[in-house]
C-alpha atoms as a PDB file:
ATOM      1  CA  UNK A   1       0.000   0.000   0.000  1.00  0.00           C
ATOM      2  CA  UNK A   2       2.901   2.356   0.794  1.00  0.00           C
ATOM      3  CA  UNK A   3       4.606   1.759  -2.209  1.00  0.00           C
ATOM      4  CA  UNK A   4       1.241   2.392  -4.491  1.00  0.00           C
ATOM      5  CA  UNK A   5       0.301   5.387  -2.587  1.00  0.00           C
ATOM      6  CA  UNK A   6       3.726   6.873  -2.247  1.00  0.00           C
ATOM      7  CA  UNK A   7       2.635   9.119   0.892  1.00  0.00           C
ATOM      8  CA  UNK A   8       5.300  11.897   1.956  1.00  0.00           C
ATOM      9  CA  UNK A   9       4.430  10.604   5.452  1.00  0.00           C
ATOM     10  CA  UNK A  10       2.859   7.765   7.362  1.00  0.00           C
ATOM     11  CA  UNK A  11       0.722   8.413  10.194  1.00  0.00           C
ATOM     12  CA  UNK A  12      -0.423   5.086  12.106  1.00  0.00           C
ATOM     13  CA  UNK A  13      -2.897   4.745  14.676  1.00  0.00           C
ATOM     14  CA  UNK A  14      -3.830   2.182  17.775  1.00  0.00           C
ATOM     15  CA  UNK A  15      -1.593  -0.132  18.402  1.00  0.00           C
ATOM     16  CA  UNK A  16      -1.883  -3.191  16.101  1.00  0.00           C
ATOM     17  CA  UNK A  17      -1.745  -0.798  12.210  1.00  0.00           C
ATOM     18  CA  UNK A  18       0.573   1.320  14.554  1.00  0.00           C
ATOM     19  CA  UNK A  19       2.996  -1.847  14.806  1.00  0.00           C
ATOM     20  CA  UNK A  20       2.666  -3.232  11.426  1.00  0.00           C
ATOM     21  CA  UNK A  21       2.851   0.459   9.643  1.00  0.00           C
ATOM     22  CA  UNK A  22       6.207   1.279  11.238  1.00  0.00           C
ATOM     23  CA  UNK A  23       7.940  -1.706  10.309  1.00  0.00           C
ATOM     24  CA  UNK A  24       6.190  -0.994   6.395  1.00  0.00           C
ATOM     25  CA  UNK A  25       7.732   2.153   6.620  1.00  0.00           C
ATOM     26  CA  UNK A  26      10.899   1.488   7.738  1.00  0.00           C
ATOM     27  CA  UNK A  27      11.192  -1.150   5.039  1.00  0.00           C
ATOM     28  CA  UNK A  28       9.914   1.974   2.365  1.00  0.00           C
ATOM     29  CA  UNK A  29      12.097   4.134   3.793  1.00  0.00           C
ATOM     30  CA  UNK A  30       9.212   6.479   4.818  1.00  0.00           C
ATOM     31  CA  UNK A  31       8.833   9.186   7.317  1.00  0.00           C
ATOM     32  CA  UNK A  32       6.614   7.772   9.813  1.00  0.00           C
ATOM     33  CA  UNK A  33       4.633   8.872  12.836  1.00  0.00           C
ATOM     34  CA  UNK A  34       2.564   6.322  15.392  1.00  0.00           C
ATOM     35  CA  UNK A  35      -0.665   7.778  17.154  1.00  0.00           C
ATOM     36  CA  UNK A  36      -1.297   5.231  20.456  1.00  0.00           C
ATOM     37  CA  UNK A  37      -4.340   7.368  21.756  1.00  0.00           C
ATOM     38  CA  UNK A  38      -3.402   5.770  24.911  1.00  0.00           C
ATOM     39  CA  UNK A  39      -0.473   3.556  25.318  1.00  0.00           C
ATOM     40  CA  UNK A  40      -1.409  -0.111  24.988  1.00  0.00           C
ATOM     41  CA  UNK A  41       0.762  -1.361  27.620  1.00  0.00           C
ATOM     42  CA  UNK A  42      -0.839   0.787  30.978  1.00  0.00           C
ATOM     43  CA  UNK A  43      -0.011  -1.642  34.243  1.00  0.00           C
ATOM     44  CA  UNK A  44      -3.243  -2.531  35.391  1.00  0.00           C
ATOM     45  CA  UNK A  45      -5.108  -5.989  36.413  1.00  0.00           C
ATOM     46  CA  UNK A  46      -7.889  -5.005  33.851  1.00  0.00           C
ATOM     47  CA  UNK A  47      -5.352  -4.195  31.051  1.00  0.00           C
ATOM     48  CA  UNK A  48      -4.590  -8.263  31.022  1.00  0.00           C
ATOM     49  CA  UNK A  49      -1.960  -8.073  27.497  1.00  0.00           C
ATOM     50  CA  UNK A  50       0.102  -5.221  28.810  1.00  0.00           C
ATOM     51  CA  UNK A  51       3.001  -7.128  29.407  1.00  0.00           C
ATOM     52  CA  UNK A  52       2.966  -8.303  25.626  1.00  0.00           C
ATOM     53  CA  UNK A  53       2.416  -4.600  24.518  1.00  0.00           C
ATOM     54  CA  UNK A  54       5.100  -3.314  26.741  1.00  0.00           C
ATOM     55  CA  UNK A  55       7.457  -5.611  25.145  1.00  0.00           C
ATOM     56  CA  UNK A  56       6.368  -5.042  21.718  1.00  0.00           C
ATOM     57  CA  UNK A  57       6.916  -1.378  22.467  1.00  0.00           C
ATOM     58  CA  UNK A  58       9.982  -1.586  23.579  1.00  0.00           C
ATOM     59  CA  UNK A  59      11.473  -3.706  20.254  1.00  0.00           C
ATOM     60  CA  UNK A  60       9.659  -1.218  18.015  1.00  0.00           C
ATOM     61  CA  UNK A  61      11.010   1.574  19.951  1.00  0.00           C
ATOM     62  CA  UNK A  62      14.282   1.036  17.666  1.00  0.00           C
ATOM     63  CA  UNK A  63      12.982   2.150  14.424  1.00  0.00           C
ATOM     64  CA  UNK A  64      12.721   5.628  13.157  1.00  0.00           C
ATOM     65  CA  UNK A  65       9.559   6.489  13.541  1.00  0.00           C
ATOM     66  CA  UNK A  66       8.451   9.338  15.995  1.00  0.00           C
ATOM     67  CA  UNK A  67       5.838   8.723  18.782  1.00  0.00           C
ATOM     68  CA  UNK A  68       3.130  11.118  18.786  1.00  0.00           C
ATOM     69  CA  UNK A  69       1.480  11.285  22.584  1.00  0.00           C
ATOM     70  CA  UNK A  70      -2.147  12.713  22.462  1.00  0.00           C
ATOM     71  CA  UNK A  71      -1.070  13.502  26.650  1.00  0.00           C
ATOM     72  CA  UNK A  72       1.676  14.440  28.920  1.00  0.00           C
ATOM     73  CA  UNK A  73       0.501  10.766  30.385  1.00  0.00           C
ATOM     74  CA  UNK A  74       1.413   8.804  27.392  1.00  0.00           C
ATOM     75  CA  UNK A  75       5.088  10.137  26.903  1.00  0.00           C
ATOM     76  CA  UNK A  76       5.781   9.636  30.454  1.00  0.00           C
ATOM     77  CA  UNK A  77       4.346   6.256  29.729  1.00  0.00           C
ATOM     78  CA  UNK A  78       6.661   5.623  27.096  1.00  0.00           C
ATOM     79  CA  UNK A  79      10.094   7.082  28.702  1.00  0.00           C
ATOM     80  CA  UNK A  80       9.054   4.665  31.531  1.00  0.00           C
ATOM     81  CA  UNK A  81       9.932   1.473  29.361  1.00  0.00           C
ATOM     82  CA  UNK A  82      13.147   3.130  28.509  1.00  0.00           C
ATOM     83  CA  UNK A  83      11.970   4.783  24.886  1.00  0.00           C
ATOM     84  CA  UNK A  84      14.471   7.591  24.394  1.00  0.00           C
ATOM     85  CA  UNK A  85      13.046  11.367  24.916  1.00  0.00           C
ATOM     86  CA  UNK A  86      13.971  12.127  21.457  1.00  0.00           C
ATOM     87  CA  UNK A  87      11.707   9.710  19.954  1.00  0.00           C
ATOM     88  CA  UNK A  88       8.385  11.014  21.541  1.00  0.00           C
ATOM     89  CA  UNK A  89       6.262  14.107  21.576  1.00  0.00           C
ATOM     90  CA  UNK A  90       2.788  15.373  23.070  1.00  0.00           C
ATOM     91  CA  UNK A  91       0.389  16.700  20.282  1.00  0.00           C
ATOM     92  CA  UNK A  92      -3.225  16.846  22.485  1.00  0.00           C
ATOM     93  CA  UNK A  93      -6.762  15.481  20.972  1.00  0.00           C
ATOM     94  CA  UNK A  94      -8.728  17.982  19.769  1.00  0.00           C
ATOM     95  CA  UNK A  95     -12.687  17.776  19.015  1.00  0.00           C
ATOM     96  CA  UNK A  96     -15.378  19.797  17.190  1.00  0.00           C
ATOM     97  CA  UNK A  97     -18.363  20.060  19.839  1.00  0.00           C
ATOM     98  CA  UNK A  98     -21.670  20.889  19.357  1.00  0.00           C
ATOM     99  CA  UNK A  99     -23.597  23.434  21.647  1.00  0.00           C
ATOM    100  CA  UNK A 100     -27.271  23.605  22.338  1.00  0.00           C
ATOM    101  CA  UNK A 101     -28.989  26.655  22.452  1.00  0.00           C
ATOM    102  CA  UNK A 102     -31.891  25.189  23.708  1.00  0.00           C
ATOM    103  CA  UNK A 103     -30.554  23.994  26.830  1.00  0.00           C
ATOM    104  CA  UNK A 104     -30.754  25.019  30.352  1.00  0.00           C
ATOM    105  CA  UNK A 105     -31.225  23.979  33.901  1.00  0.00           C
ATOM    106  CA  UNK A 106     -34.555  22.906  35.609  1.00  0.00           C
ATOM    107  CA  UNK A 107     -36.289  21.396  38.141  1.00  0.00           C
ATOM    108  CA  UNK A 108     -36.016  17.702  36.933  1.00  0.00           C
ATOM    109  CA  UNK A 109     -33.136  15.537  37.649  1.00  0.00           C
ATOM    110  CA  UNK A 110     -30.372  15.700  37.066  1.00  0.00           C
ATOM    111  CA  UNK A 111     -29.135  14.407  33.647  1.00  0.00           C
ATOM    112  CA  UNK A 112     -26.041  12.822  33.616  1.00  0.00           C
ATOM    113  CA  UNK A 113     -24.857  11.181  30.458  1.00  0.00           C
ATOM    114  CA  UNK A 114     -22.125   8.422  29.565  1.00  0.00           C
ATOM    115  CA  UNK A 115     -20.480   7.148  26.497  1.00  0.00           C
ATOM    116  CA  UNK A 116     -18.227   3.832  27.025  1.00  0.00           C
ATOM    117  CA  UNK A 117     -18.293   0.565  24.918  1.00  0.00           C
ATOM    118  CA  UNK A 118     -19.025  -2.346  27.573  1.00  0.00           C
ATOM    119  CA  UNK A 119     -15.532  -3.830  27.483  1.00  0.00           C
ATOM    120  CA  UNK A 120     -12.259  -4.307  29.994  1.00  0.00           C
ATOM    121  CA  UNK A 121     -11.576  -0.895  29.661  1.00  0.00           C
ATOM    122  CA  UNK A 122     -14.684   0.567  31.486  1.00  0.00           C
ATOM    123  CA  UNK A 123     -15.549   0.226  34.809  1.00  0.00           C
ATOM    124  CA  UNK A 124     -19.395  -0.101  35.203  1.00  0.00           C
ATOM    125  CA  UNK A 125     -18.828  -1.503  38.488  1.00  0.00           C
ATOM    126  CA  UNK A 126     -17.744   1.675  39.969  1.00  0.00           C
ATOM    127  CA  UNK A 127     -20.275   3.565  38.266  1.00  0.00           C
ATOM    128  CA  UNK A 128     -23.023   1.513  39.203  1.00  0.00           C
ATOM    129  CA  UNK A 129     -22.243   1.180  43.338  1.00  0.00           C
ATOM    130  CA  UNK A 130     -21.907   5.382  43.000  1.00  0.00           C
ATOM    131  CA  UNK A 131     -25.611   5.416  41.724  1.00  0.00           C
ATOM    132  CA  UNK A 132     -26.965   2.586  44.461  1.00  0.00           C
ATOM    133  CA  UNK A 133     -25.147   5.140  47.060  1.00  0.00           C
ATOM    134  CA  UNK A 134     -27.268   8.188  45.740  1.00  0.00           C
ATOM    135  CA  UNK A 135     -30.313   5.725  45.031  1.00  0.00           C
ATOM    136  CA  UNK A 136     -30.014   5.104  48.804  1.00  0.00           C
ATOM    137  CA  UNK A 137     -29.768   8.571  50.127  1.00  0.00           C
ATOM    138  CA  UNK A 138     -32.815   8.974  47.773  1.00  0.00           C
ATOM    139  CA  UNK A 139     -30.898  11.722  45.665  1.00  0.00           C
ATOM    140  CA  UNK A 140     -32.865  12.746  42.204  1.00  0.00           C
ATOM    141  CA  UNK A 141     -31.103  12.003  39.187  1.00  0.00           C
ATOM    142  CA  UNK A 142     -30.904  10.031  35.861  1.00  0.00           C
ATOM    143  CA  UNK A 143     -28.579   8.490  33.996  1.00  0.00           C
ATOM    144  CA  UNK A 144     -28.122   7.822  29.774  1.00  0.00           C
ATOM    145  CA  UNK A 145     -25.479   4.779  29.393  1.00  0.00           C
ATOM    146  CA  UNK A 146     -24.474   4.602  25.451  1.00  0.00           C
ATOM    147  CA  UNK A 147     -22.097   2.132  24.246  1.00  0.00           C
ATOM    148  CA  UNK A 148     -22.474  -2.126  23.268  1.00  0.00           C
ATOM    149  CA  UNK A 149     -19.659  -4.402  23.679  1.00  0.00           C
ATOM    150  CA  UNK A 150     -19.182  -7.995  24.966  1.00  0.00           C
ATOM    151  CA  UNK A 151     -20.580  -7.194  28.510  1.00  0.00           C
ATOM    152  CA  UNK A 152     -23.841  -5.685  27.669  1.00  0.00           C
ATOM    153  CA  UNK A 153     -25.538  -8.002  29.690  1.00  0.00           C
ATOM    154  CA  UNK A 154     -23.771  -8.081  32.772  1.00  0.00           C
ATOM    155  CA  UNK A 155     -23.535  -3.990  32.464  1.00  0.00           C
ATOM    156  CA  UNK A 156     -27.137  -4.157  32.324  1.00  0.00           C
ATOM    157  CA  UNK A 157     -27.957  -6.336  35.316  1.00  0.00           C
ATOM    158  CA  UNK A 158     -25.753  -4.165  37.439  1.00  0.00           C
ATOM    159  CA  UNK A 159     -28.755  -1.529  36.771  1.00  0.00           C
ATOM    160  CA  UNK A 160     -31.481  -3.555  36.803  1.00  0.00           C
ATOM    161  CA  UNK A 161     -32.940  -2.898  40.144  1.00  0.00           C
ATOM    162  CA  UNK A 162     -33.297   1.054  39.642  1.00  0.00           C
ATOM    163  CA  UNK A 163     -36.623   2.464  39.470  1.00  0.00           C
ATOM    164  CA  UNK A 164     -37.952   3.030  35.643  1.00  0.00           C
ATOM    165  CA  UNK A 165     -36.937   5.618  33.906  1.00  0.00           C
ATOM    166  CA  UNK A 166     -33.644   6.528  36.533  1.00  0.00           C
ATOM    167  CA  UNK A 167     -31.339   4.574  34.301  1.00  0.00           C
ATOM    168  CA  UNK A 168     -31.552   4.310  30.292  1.00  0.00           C
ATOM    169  CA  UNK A 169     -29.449   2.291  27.949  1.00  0.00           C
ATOM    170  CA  UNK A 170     -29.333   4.079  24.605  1.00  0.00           C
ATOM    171  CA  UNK A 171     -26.915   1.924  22.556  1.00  0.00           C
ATOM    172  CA  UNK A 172     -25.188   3.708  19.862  1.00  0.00           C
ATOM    173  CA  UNK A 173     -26.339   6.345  18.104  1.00  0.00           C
ATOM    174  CA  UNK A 174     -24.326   8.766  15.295  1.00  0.00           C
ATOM    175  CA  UNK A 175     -25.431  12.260  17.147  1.00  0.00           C
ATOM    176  CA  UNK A 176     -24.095  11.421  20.149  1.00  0.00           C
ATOM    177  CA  UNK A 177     -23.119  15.158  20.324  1.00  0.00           C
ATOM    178  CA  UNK A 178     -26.367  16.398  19.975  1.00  0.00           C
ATOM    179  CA  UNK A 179     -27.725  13.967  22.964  1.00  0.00           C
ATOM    180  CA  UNK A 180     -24.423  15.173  25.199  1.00  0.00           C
ATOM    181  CA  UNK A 181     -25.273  18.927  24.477  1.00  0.00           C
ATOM    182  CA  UNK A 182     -28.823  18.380  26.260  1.00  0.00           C
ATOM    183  CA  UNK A 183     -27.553  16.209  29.009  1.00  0.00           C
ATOM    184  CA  UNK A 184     -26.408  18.205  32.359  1.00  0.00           C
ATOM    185  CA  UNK A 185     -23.062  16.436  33.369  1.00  0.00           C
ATOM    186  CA  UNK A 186     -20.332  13.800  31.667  1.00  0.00           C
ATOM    187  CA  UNK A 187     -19.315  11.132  33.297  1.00  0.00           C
ATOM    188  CA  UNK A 188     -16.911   8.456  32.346  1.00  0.00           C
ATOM    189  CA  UNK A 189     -15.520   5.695  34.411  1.00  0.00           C
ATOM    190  CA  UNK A 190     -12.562   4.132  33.435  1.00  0.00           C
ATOM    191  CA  UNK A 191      -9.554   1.780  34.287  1.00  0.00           C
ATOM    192  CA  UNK A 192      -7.228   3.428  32.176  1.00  0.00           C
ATOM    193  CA  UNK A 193      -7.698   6.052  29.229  1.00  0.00           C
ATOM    194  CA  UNK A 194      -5.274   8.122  27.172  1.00  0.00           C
ATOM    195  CA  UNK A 195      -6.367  11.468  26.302  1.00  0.00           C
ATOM    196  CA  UNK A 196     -10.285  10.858  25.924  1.00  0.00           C
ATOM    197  CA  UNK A 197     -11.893  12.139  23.156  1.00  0.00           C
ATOM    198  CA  UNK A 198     -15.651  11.730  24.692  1.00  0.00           C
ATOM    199  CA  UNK A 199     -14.226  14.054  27.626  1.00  0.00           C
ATOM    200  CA  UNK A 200     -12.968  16.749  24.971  1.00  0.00           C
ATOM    201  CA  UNK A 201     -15.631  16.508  23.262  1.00  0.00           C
ATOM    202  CA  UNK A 202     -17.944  17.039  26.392  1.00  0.00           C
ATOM    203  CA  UNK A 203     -15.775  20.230  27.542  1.00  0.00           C
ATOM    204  CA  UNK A 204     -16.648  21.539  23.516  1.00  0.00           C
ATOM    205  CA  UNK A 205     -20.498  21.433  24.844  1.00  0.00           C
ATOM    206  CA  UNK A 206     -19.851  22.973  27.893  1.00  0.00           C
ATOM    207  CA  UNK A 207     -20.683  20.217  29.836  1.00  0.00           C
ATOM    208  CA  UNK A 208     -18.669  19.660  33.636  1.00  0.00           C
ATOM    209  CA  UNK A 209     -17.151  16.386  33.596  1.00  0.00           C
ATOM    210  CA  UNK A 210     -17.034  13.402  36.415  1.00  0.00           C
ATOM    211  CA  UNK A 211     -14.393  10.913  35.139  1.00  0.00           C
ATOM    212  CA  UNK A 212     -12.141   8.296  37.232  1.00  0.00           C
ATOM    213  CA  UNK A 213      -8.429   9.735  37.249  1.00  0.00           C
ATOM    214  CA  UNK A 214      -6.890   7.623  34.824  1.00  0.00           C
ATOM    215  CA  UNK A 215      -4.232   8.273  31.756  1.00  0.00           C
ATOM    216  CA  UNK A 216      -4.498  11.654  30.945  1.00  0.00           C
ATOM    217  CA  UNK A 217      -8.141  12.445  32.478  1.00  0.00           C
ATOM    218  CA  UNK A 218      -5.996  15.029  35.073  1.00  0.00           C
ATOM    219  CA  UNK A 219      -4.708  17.306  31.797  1.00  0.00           C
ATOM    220  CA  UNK A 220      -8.319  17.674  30.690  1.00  0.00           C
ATOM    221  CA  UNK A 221     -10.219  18.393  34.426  1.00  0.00           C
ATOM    222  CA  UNK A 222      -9.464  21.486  36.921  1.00  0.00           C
ATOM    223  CA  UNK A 223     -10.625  20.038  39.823  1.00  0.00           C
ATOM    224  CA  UNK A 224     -13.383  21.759  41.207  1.00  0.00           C
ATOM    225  CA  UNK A 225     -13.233  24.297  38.801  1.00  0.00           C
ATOM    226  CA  UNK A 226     -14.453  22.099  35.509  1.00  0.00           C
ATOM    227  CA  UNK A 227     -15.406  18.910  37.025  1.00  0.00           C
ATOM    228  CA  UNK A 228     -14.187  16.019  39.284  1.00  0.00           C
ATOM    229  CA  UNK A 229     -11.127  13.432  39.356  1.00  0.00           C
ATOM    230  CA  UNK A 230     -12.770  10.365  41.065  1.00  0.00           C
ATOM    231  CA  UNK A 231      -9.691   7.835  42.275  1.00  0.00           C
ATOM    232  CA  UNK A 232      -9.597   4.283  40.546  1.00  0.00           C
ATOM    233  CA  UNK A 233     -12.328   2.086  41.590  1.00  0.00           C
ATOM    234  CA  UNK A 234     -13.893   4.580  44.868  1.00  0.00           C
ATOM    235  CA  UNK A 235     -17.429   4.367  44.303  1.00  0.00           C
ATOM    236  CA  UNK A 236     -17.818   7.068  47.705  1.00  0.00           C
ATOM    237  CA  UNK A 237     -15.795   9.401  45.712  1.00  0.00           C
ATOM    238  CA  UNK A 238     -17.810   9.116  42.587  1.00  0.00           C
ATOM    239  CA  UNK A 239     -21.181   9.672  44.204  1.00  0.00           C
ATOM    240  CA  UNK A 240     -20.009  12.521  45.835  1.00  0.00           C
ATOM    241  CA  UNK A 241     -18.695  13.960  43.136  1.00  0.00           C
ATOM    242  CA  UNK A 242     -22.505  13.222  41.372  1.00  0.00           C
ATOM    243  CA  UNK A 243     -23.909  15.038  44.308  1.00  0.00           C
ATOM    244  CA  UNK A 244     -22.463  18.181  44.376  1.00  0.00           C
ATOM    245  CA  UNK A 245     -24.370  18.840  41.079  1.00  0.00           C
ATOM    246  CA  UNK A 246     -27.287  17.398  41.934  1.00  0.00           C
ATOM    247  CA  UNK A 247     -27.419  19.534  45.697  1.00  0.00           C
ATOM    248  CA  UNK A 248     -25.540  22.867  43.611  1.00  0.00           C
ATOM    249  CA  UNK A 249     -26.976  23.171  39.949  1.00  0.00           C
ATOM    250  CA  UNK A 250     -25.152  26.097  39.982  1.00  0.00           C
ATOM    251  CA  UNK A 251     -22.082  24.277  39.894  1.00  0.00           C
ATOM    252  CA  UNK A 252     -23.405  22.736  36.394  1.00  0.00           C
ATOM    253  CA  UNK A 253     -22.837  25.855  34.922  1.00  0.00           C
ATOM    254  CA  UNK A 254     -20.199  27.335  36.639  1.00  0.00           C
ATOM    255  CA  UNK A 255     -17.921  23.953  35.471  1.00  0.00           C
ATOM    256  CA  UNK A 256     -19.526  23.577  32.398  1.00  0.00           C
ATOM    257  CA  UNK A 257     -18.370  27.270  31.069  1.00  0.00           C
ATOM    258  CA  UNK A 258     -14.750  26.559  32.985  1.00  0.00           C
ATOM    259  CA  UNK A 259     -14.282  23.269  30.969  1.00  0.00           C
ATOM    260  CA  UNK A 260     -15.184  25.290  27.300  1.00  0.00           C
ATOM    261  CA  UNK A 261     -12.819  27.926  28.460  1.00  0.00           C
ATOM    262  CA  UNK A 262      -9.806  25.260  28.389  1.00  0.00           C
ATOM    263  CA  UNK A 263     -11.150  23.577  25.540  1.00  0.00           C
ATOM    264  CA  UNK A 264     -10.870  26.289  23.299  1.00  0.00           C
ATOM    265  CA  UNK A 265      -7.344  26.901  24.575  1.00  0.00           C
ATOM    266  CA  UNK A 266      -5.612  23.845  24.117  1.00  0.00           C
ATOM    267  CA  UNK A 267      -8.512  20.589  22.945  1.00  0.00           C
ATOM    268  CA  UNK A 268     -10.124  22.411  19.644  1.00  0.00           C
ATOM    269  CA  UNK A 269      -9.459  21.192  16.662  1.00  0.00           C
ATOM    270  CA  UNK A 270      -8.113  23.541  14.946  1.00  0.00           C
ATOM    271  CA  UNK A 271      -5.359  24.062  17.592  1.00  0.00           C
ATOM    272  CA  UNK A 272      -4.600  19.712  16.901  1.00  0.00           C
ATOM    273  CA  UNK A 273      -4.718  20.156  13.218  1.00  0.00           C
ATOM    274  CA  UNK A 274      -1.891  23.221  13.157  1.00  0.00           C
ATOM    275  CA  UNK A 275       0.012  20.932  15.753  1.00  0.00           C
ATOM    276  CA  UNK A 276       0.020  17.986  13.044  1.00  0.00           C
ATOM    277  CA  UNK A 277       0.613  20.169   9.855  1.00  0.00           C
ATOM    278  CA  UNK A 278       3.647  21.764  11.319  1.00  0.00           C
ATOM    279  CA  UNK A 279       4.757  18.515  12.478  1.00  0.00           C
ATOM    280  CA  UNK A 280       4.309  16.734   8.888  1.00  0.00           C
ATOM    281  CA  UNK A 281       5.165  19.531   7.423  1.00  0.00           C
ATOM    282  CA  UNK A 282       2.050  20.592   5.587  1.00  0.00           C
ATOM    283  CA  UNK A 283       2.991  24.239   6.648  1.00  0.00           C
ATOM    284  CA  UNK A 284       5.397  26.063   8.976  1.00  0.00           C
ATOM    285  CA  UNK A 285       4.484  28.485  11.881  1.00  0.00           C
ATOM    286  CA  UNK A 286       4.883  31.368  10.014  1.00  0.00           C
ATOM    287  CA  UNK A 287       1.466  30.426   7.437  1.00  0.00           C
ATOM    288  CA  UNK A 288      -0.503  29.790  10.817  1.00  0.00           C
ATOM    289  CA  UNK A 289      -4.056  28.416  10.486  1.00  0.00           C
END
């Protein structure tokens, strides 16, 4: 494919292409660039092939193509395994977002809204013994879940016992932006992440955030400013951090304009796409945007 498309430069992305693509390259004798969006190899008991990543990391590490972090997180990451500083570089996600002009806060529920396939990655667990907790102090709130994946079912059962209508599973839908713009808060619950996109994207509708503090979820949140860092796996943390917006709707706002304030500083995408064409080369600093 390299050799019939003759690209100027390669740009690979997750980490199986991302493997094969740099050794095509280096065999072309290509300028190439690999995209992790979250390194493959994070240490956890969830992540269970990290140790086959890490090594396969490590060997690739030795040809010439650059590693392109999309967070501080991930180049740390890599200089861990012993991948030489000159061989990596941070260029952050950036997202378009879409705001509703429609929306605004009320008497009903809260609304908080989730997007995260049912797979290793994602802890439901957490999220669902942070809504028993509020269920239990008889807080008001609901909760959209949209994703599918391998544990569907046993995502679903963890649910099953809230009243109707609390918690809704919306499977996947292609205006996901649209449905986060009239939701109230985002709230993702991972083991690990990298930079994550649904987050950006949620700061581009000026929505405050709830996410576990994972990867690079601490570049993307000023705590109690835009939204909340929950600690892996604490279920108290998490419903607290739920409650403050459901006791202060204020907060909603307040954190919701905070997080589009940083977004447009450093997560747009026009600030990722200048990143990458001065990196490729497409222009120089001087021609701007």
């Amino acid at each position: 494919m390299i050799i019939s498309e003759n690209p100027q430069v390669c740009s690979w992305h997750t980490a199986k292409i991302g493997a094969l693509g740099r050794m095509a390259a280096m065999l072309t004798f290509k300028r190439s660039y690999y995209v992790p969006h979250g390194v493959p190899f994070v240490n956890t008991p969830e992540n269970k092939g990290y140790k086959k990543y890490q090594l396969i990391e490590k060997m690739l590490s030795i040809l010439p193509s650059k590693i392109i972090g999309v967070c501080e997180f991930d180049k740390n990451e890599y200089l861990r395994i012993g991948v030489p500083d000159k061989k990596l570089l941070v260029i952050r996600n950036g997202m378009l977002g879409k705001d509703s002009d429609t929306w605004q806060l009320t008497e009903k529920p809260v609304h908080f809204i989730t997007a995260a396939r049912f797979e290793d990655q994602k802890d439901y667990v957490t999220l669902a013994a942070a809504c028993h907790q509020l269920l239990a102090e008889k807080k008001p709130f609901t909760l959209s879940i949209y994703g599918d994946g391998q544990y569907e079912e046993q995502v679903k059962a963890r649910f099953a016992d809230f009243p109707e209508g609390m918690i809704e599973f919306c499977g996947v839908v292609d205006n996901f932006a649209e449905k986060l713009a009239e939701a109230d808060v985002f709230i993702l619950s991972s083991f690990w992440e990298g930079l994550p996109r649904s987050i950006i994207e949620a700061m581009a509708c000026k929505k405050a955030v709830v996410t576990s503090d994972v990867g690079g979820c601490s570049e993307l949140i000023i705590e109690q400013k835009s939204g909340y860092l929950v600690p892996i796996r604490n279920a108290q943390v998490m419903a607290q951090s739920m409650r403050e917006y459901i006791d202060d709707k204020q907060k909603i706002i307040d954190h919701g304009l905070a997080a589009y304030d940083l977004y447009l500083a450093k997560y747009s995408l026009p600030v990722m796409l200048n990143n990458y064409a001065e990196e490729y080369g497409v222009m120089n600093k001087k021609q701007g945007s």
